[in-house]
Each structure stands twice: as structure tokens, then as C-alpha cells.
N, C-alpha and C. Protein backbone atom coordinates (compact mmCIF):
# COMPACT_ATOMS: atom_id res chain seq x y z
N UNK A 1 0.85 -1.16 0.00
CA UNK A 1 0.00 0.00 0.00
C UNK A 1 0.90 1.23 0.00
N UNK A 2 0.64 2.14 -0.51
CA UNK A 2 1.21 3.26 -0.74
C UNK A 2 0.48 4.49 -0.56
N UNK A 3 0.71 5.34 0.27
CA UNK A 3 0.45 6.97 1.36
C UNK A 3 1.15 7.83 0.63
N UNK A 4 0.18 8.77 0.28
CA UNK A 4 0.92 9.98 -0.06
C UNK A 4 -0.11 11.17 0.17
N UNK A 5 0.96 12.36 0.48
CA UNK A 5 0.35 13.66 1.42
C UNK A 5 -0.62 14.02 -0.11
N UNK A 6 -1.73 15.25 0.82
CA UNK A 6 -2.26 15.28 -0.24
C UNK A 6 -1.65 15.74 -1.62
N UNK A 7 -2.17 16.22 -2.66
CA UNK A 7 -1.47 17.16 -4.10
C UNK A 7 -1.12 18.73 -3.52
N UNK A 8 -2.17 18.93 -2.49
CA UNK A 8 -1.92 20.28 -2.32
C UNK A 8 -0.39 20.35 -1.45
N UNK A 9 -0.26 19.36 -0.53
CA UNK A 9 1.14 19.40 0.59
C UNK A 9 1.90 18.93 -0.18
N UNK A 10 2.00 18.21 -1.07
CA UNK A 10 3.18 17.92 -2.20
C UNK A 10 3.20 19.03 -2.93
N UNK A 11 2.85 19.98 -3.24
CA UNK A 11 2.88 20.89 -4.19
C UNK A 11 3.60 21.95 -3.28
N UNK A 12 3.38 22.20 -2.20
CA UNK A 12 3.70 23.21 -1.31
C UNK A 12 5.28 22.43 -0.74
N UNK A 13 5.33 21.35 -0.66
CA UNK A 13 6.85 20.62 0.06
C UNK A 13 7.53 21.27 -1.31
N UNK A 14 6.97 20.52 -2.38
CA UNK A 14 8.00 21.22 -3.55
C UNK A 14 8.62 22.58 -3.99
N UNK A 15 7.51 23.10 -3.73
CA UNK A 15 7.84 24.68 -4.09
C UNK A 15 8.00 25.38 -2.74
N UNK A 16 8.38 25.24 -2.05
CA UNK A 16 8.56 26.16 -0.64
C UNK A 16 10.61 26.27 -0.59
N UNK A 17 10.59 25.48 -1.29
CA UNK A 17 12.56 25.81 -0.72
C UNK A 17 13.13 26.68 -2.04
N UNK A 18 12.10 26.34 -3.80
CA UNK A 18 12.42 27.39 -4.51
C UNK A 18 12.28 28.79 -4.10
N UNK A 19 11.24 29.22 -3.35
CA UNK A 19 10.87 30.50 -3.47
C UNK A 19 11.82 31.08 -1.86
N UNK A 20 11.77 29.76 -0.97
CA UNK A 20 13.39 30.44 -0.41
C UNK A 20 14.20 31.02 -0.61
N UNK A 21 14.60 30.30 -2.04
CA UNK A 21 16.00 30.60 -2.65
C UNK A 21 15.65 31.45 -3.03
N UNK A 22 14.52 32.40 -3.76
CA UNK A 22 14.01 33.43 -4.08
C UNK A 22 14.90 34.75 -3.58
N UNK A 23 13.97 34.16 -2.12
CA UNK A 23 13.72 35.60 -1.21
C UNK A 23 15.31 35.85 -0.49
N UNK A 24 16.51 34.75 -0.84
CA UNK A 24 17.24 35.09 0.15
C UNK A 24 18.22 35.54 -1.18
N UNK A 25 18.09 35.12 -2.31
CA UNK A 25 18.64 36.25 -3.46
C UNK A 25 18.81 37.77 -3.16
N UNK A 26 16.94 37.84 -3.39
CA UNK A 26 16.40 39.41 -3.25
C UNK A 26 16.54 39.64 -1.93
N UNK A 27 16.99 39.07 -0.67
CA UNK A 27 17.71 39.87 0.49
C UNK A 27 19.13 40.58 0.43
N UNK A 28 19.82 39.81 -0.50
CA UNK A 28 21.54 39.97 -0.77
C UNK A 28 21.94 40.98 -1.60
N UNK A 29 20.58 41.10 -2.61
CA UNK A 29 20.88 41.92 -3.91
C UNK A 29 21.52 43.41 -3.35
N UNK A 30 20.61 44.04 -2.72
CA UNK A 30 21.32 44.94 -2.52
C UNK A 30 22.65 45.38 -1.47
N UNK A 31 22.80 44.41 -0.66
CA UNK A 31 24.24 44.44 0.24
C UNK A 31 24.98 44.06 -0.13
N UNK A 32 25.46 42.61 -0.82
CA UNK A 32 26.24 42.17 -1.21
C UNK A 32 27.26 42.20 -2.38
N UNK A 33 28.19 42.25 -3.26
CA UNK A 33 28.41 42.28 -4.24
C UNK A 33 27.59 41.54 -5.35
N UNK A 34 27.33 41.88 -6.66
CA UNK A 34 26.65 41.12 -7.79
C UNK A 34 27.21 39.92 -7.33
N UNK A 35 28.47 39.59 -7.74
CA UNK A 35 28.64 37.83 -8.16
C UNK A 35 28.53 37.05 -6.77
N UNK A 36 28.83 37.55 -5.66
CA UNK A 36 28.20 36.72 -4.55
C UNK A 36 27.05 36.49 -4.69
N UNK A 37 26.34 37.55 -5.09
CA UNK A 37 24.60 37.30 -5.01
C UNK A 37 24.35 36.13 -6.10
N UNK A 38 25.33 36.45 -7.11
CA UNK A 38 24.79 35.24 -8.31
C UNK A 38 25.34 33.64 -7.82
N UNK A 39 26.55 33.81 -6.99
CA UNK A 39 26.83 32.86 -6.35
C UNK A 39 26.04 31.95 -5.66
N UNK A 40 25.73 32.46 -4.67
CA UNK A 40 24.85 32.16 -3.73
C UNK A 40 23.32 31.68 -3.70
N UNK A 41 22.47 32.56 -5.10
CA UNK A 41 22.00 31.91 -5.80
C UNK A 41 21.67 30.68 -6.09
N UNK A 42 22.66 30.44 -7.17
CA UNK A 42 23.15 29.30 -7.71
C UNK A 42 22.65 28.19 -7.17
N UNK A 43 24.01 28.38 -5.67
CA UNK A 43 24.26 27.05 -4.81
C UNK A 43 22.37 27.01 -4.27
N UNK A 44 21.99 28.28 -4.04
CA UNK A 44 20.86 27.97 -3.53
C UNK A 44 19.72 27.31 -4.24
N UNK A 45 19.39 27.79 -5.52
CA UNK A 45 18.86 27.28 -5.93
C UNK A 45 19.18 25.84 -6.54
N UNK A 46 20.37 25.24 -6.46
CA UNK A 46 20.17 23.99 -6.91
C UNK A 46 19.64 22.75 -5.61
N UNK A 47 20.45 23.58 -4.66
CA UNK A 47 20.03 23.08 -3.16
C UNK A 47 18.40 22.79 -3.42
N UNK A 48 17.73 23.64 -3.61
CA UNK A 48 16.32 24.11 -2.83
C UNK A 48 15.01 23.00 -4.25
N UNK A 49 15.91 23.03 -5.56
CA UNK A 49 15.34 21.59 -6.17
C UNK A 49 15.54 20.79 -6.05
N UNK A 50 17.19 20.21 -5.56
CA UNK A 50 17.26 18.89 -4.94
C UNK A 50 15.99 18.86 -3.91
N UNK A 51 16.15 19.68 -2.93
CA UNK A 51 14.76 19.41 -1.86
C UNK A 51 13.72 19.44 -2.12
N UNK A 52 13.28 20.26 -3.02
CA UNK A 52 12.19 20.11 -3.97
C UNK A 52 11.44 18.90 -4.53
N UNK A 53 12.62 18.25 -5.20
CA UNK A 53 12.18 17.01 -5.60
C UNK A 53 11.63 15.46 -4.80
N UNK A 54 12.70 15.89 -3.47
CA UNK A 54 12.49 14.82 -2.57
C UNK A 54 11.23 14.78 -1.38
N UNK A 55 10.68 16.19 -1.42
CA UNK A 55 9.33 16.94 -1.10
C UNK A 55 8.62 16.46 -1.85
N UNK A 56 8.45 16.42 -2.65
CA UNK A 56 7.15 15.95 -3.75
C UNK A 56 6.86 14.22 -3.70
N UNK A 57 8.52 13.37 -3.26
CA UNK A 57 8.24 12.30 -3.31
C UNK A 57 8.41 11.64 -1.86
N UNK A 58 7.59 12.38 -0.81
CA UNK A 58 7.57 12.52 0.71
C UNK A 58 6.27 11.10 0.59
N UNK A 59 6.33 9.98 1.42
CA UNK A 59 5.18 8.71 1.93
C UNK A 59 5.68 8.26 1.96
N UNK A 60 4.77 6.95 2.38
CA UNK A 60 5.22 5.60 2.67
C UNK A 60 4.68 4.55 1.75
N UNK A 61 5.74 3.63 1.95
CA UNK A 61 5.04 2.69 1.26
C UNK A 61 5.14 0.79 2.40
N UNK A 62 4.05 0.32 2.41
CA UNK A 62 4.02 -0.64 3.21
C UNK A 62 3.29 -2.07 2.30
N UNK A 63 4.05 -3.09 2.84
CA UNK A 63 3.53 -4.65 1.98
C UNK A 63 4.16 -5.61 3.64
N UNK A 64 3.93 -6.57 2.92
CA UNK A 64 3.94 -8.00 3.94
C UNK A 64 5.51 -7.78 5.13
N UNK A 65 6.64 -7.43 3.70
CA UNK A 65 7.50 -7.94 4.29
C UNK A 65 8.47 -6.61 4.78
N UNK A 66 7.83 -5.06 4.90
CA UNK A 66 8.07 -4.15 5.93
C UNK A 66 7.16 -2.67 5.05
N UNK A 67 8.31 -1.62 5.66
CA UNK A 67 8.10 -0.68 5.47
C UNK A 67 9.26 0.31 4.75
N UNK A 68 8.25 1.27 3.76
CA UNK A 68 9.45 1.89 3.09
C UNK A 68 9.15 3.31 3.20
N UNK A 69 10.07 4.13 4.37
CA UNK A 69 9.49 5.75 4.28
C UNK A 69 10.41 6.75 3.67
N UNK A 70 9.66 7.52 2.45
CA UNK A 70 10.39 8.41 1.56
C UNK A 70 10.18 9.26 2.32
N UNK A 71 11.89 10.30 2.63
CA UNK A 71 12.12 11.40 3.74
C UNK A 71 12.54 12.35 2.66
N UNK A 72 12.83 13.49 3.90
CA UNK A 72 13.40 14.55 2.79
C UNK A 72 14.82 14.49 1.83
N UNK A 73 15.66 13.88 2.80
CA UNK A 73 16.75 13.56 2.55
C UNK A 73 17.25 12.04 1.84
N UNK A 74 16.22 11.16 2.31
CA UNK A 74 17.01 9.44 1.79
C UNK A 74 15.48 8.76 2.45
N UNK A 75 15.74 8.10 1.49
CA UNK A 75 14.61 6.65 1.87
C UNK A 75 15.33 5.92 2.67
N UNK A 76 14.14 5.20 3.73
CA UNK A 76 14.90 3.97 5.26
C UNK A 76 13.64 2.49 4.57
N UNK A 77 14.20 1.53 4.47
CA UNK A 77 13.21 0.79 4.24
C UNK A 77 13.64 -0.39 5.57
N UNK A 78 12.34 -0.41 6.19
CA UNK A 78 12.36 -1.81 7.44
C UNK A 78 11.37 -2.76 7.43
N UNK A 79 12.22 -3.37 7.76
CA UNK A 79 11.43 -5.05 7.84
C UNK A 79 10.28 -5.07 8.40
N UNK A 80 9.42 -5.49 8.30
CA UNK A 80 8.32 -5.48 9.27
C UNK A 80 8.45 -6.33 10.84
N UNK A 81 9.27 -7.63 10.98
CA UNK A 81 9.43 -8.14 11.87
C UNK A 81 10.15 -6.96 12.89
N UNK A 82 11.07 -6.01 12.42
CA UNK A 82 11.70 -4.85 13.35
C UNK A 82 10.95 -3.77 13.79
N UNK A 83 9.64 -3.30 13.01
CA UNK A 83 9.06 -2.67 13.43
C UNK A 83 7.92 -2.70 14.90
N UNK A 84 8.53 -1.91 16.18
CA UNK A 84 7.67 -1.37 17.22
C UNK A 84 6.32 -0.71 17.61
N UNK A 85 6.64 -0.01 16.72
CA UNK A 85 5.18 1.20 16.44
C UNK A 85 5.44 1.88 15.83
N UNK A 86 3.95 2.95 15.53
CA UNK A 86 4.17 3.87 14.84
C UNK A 86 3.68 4.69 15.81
N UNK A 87 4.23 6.01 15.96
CA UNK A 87 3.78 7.43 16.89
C UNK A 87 2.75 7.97 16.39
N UNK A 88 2.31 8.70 16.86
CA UNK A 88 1.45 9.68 16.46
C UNK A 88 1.98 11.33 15.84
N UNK A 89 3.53 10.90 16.09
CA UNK A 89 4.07 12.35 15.74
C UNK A 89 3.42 12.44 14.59
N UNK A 90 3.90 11.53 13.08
CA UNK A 90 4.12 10.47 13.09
C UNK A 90 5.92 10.03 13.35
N UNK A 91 6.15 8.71 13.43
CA UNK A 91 7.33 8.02 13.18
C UNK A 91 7.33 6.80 13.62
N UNK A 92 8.26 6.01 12.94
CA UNK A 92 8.30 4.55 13.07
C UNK A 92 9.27 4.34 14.05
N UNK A 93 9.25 3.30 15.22
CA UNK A 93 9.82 3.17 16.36
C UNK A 93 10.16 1.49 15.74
N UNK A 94 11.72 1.40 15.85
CA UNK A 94 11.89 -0.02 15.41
C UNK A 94 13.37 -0.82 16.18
N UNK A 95 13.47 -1.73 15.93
CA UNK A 95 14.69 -2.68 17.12
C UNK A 95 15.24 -3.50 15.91
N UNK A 96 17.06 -3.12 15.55
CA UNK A 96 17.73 -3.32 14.15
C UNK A 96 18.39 -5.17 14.99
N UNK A 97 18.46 -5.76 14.33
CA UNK A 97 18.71 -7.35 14.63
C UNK A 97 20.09 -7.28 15.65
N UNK A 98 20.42 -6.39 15.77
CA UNK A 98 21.47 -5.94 16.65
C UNK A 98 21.24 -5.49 17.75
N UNK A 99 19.89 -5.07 18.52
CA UNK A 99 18.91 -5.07 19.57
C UNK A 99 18.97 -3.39 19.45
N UNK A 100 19.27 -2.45 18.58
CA UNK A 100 19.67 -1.14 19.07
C UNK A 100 18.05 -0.66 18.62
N UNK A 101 17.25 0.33 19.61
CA UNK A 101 16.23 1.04 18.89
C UNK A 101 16.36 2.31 18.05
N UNK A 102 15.64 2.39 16.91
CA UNK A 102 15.74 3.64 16.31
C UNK A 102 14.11 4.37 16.16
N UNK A 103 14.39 5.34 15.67
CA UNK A 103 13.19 6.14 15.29
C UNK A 103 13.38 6.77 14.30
N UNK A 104 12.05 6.84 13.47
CA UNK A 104 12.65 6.92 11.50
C UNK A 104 11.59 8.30 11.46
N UNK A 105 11.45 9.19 11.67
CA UNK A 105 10.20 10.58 11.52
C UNK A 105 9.76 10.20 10.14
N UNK A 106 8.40 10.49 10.32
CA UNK A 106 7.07 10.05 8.95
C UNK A 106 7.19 11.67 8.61
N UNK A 107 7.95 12.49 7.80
CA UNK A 107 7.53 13.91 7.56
C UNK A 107 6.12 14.04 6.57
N UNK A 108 6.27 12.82 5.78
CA UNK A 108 4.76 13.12 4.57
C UNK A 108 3.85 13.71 5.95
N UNK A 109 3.21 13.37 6.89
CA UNK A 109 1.94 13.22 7.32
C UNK A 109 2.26 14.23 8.94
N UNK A 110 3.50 15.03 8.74
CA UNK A 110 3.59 15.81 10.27
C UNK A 110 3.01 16.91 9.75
N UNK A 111 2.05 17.40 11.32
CA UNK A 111 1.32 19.09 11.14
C UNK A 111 2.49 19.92 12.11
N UNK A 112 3.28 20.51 11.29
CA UNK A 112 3.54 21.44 12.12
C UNK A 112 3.19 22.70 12.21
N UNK A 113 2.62 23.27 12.81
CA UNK A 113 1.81 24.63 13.37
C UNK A 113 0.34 24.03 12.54
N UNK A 114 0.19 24.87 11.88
CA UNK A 114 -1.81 25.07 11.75
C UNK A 114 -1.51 24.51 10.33
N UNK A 115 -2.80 23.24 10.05
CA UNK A 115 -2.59 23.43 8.54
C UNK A 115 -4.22 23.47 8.19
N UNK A 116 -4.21 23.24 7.34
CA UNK A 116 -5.85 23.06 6.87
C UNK A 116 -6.59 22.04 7.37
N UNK A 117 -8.00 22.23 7.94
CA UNK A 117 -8.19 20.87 7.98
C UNK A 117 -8.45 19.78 7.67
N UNK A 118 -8.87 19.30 5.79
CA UNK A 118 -8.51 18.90 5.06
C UNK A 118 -7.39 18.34 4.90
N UNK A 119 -6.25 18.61 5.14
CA UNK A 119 -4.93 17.95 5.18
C UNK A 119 -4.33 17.60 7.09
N UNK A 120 -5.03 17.80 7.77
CA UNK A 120 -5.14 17.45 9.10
C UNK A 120 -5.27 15.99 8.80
N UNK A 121 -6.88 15.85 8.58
CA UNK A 121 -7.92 15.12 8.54
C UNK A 121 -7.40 13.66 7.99
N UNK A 122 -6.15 14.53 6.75
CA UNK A 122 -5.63 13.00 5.33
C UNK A 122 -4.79 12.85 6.25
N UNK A 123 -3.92 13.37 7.12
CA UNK A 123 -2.85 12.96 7.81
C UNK A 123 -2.75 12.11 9.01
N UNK A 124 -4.26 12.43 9.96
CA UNK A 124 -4.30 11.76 10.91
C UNK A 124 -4.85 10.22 10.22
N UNK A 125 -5.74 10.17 9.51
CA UNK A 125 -6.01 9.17 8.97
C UNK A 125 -4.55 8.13 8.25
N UNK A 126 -3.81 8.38 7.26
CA UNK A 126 -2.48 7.74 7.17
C UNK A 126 -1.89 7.72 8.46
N UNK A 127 -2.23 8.30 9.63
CA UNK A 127 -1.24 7.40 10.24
C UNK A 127 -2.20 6.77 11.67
N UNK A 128 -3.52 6.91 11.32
CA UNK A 128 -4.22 5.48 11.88
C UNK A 128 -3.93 4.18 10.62
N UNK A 129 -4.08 3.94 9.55
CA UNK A 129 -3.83 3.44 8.51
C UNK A 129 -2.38 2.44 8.91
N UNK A 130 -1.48 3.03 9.06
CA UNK A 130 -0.07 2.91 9.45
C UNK A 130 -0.06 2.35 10.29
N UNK A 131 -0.84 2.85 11.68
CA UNK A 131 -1.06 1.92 13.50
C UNK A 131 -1.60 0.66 12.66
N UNK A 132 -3.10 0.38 12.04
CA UNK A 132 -3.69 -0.38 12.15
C UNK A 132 -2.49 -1.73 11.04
N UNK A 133 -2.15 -1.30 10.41
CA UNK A 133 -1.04 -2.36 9.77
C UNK A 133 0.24 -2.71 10.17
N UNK A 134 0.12 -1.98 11.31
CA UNK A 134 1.57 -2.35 12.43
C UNK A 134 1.15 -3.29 13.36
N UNK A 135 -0.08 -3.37 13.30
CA UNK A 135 -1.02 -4.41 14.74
C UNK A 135 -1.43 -5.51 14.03
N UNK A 136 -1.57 -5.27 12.76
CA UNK A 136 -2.36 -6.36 12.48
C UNK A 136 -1.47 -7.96 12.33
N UNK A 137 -1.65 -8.79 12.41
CA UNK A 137 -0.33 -9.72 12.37
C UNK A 137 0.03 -10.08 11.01
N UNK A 138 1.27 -10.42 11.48
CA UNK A 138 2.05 -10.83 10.61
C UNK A 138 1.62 -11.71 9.12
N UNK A 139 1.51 -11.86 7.96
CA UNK A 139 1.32 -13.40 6.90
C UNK A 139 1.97 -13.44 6.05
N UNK A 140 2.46 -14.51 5.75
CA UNK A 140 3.43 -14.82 4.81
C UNK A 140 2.49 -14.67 3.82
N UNK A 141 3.75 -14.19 2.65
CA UNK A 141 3.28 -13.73 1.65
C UNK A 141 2.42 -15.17 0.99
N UNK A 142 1.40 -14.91 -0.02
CA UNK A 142 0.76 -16.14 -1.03
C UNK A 142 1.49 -15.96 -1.97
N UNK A 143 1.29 -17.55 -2.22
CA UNK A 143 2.03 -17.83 -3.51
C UNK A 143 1.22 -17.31 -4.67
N UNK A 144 1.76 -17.29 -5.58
CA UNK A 144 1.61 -16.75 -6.58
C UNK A 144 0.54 -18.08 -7.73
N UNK A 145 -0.01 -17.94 -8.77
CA UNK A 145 -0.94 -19.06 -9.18
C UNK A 145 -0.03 -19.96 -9.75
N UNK A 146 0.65 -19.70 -10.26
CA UNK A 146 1.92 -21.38 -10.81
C UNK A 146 1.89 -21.50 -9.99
N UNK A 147 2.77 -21.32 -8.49
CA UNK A 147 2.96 -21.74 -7.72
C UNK A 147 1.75 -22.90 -7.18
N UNK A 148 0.68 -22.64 -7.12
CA UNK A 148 -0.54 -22.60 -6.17
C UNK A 148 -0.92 -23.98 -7.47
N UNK A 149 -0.89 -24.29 -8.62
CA UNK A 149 -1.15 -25.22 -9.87
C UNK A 149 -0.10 -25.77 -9.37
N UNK A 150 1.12 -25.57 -9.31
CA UNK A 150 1.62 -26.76 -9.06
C UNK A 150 1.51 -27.54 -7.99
N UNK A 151 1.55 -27.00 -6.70
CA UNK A 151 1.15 -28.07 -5.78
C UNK A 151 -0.22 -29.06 -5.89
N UNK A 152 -1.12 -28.56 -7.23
CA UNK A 152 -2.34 -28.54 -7.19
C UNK A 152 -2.60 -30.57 -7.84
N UNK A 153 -1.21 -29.95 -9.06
CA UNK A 153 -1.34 -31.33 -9.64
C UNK A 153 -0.77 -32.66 -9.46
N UNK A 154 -1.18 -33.57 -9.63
CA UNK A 154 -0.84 -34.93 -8.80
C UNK A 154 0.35 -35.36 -9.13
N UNK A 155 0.96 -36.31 -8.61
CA UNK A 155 2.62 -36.11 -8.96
C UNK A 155 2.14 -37.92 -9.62
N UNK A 156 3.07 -38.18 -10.40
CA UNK A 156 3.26 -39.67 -11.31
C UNK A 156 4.23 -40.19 -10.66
């Protein structure tokens, strides 16, 4: 299954670090020298589409055999047998085969300060969605239909 924030919070993750880079241009323009400003720029704006891009591709994705959460920075994919819980921040609380605990932050689905409630509403829901497939138990995956024909037919 696959979670993703609404179009409107993907649209806004994406475009919020361009128009950063915007405004901290048009802060410099006039103090700074030209080519710093074009400098700075630059670095900024390539910065602010790398983040851009990885904003837009902010969820989760979940099947039998764990969990896969796209962050701002890098995808974490975990096993399901390692997974603890999920928070309500949101974030995934998990124990690596090495006994150490970690915590992985769900950013697709965090409110920070006020958002709409429309995108409240999609968020708290993905991450009841998320609880309820962290509880539910465990099943090995099904075989697939060859698979399932062959055991089916009688052996000679």
C-alpha cells in the first residue's frame, strides 16, 4: 500500500525551498556584491530543487514484508518483523537485529503549526492506517498461481 500527502502538501513541500531561494537572493541583492549574489543563488537554488524534488516524493510505502518511508533527505526501508510502532508524531519506532532502537520521523503526514483541515484530517487518517497495519499480524506472503497449480497437480 502506498500513502501519499495530499497534491496540495506535495505541491507546497515542492515549491517552498524554490521561493526560499528566491527571497534570500532578493535579500543579498542589494548588500552584497553582484557575483556573490549570483553565487549564492546558484548554490541555492540547486540546493532548494534537490529538496524540492524529494518533497514531492515525501510517503510511505508498506507490503507483507516491511516498510518503506520516503524522507526529505534518503529513503529507510524496514522489515516489518523490526518494526515497534508507529507514533502519532508520526514516526516509526523499530529494534535493528542488533537489539539497538531507532526512530525513523514520517515527515509526509507531520502538522507542524496550523494546517488546513482537510490535510489534518488525510494525515491523521495515514497514520491510523499505518497503526492499524503495524497491529495487524504478521502473513506470509501467497504464492503466486503457478505456484498454487503446481502443488495442485498430482505427482506420477
Amino acid at each position: 500500500m502506498e500513502l501519499k500527502p495530499l497534491l496540495i502538501t506535495r505541491i507546497s513541500s515542492a515549491l517552498v525551498w524554490p521561493v526560499l531561494a528566491g527571497v534570500l537572493v532578493v535579500a543579498l541583492y542589494g548588500d552584497v556584491h553582484l557575483s556573490v549574489v549570483i553565487g549564492v543563488g546558484l548554490v541555492s537554488l540547486a540546493a532548494a530543487v534537490y529538496i524540492g524534488l524529494f518533497g514531492w516524493r515525501l510517503g510511505v510505502v508498506t507490503d507483507d514484508e516491511g516498510i518503506e518511508v520516503h524522507g526529505l533527505f534518503r529513503n529507510r526501508r524496514i522489515a516489518r518483523d523490526e518494526v515497534t510502532s508507529i507514533t502519532d508524531f508520526p514516526a516509526v519506532r523499530w529494534k535493528s537485529t542488533d537489539g539497538k532502537t531507532h526512530w525513523t520521523p514520517i515527515f509526509a503526514f507531520t502538522n507542524i503549526h496550523r494546517v488546513m483541515p482537510l490535510v489534518d484530517r488525510h494525515n491523521e487518517a495515514a497514520i491510523a492506517i499505518l497503526q492499524n497495519w503495524q497491529s495487524e499480524p504478521h502473513q506470509a506472503p501467497k504464492p503466486d498461481r503457478k505456484q498454487r497449480r503446481r502443488r495442485q497437480r498430482p505427482t506420477r
